[in-house]
N, C-alpha and C. Protein backbone atom coordinates (compact mmCIF):
# COMPACT_ATOMS: atom_id res chain seq x y z
N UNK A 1 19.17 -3.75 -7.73
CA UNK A 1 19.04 -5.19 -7.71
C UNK A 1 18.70 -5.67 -9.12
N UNK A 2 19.65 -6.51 -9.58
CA UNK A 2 19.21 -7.30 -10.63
C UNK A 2 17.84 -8.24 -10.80
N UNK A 3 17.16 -8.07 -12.02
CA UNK A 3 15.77 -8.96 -11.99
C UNK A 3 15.89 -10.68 -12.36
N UNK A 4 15.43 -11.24 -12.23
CA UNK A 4 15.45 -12.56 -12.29
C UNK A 4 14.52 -12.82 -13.56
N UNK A 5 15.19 -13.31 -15.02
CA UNK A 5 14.67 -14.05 -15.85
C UNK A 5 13.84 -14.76 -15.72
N UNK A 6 12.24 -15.69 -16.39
CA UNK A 6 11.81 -16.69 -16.09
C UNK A 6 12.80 -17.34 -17.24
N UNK A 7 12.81 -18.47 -16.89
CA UNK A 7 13.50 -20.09 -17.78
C UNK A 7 12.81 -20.41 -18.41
N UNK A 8 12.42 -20.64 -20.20
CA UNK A 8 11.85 -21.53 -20.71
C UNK A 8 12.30 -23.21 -20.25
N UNK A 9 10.81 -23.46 -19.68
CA UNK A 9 11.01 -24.72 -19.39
C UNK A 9 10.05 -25.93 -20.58
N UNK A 10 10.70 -27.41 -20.67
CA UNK A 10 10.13 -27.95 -21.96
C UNK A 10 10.11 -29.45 -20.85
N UNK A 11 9.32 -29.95 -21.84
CA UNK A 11 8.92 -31.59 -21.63
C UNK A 11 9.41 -32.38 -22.45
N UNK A 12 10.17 -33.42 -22.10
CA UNK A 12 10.60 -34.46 -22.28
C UNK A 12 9.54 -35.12 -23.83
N UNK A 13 8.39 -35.48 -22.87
CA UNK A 13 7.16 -36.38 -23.21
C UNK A 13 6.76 -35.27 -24.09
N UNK A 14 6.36 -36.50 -25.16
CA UNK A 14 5.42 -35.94 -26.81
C UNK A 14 4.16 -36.45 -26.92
N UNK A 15 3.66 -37.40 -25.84
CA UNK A 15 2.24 -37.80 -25.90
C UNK A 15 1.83 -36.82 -24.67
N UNK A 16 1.10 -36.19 -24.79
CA UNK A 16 0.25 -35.33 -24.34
C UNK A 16 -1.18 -35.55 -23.75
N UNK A 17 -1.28 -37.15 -24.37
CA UNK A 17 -2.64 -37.75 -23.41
C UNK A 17 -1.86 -38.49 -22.13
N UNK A 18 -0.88 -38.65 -22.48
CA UNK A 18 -0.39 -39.73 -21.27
C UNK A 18 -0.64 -38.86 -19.89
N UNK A 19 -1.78 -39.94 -18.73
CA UNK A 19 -1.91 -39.30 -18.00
C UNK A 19 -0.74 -38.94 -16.39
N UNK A 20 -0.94 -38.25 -15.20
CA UNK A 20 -0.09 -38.26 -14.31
C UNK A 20 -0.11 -39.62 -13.29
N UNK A 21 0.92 -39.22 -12.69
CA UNK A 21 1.36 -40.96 -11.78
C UNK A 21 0.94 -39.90 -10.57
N UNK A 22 0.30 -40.94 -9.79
CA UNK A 22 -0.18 -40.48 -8.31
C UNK A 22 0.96 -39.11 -7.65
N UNK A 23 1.95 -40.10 -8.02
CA UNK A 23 3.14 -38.62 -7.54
C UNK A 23 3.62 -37.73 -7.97
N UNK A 24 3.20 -37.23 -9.44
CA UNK A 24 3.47 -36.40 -10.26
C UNK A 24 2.33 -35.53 -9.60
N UNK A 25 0.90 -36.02 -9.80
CA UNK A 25 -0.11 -35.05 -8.79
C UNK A 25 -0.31 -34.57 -7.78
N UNK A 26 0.32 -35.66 -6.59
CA UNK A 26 0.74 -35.02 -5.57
C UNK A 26 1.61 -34.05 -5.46
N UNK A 27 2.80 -34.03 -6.03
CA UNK A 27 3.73 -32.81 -6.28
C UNK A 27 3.11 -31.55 -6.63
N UNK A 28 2.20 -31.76 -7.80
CA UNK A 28 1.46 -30.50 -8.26
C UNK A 28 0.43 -29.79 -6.76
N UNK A 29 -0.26 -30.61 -6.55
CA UNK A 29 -0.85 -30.42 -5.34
C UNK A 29 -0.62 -29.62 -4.19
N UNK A 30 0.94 -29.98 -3.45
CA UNK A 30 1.24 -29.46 -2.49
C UNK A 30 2.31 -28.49 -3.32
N UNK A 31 2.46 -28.38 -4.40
CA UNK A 31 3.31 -26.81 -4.85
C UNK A 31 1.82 -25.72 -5.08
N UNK A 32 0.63 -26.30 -5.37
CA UNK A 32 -0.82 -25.19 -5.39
C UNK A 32 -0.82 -24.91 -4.20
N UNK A 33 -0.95 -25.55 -3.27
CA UNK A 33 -1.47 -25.26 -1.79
C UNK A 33 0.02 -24.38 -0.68
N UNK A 34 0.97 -24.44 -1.27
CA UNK A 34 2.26 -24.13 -0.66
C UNK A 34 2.28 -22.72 -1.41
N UNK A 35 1.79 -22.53 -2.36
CA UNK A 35 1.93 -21.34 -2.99
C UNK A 35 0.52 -20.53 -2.76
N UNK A 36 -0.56 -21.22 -2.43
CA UNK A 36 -1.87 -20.25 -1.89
C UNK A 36 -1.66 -20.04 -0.86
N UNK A 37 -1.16 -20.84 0.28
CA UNK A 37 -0.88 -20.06 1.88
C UNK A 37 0.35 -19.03 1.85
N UNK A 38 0.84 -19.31 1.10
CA UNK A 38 1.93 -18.63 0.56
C UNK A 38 1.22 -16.93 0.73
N UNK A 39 0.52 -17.04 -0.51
CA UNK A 39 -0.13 -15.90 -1.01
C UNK A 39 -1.40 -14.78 0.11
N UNK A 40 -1.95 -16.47 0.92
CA UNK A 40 -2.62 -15.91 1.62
C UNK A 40 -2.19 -14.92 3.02
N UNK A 41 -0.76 -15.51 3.52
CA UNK A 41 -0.10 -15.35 4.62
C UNK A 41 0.39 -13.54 4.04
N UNK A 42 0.93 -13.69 2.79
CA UNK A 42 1.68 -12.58 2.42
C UNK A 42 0.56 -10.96 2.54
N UNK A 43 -0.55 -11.30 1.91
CA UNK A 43 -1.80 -10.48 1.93
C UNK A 43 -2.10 -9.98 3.17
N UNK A 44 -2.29 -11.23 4.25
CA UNK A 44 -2.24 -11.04 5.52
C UNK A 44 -1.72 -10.09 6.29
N UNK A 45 -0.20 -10.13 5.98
CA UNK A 45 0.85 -9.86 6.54
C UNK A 45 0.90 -8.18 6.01
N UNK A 46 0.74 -7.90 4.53
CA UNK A 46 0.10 -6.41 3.67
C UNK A 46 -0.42 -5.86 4.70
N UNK A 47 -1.41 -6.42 5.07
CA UNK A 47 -2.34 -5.33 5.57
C UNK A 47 -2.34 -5.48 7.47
N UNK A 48 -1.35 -5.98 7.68
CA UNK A 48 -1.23 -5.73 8.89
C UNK A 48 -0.09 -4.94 9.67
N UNK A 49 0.86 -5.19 8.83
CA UNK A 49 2.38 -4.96 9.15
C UNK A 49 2.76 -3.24 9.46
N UNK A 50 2.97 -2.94 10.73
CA UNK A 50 3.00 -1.52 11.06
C UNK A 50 4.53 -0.89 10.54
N UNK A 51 5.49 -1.73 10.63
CA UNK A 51 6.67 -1.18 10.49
C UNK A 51 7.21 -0.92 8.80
N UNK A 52 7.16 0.17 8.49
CA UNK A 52 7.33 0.35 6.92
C UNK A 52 8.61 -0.58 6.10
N UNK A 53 9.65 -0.61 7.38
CA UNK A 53 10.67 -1.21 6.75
C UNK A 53 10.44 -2.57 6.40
N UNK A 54 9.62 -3.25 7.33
CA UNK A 54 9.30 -4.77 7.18
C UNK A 54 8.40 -4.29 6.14
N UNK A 55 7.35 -3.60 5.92
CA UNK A 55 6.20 -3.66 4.75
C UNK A 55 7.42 -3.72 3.45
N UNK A 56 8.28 -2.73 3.80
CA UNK A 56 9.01 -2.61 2.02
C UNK A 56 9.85 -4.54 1.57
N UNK A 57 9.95 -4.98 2.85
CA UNK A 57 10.78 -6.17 2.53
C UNK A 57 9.72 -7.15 2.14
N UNK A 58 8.28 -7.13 2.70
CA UNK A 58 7.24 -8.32 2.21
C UNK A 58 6.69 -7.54 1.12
């Protein structure tokens, strides 16, 4: 299987104080919390999962 590059990603914006719009934070928000249950479910799932083949796929 081929690996997946990360993307240098860049910003538009050159003021760096300019603060976020309610929905720029919300976005951030539910991508933290979508990615900790994420994380938490996966851990979960580690240490429970009897069947090796499913363990090798999570």
């Amino acid at each position: 299987m081929r690996k997946i590059k990360p993307i240098k990603l860049s910003s538009n914006k050159t003021n760096t104080t300019e603060k976020l719009t309610s929905a720029e934070m919300w976005k951030l928000w539910a991508a933290y919390m979508g990615n900790s249950m994420a994380a938490c479910i996966l851990k979960y799932d580690l240490q429970h999962v009897e069947d090796k083949d499913i363990k090798t796929l999570i």
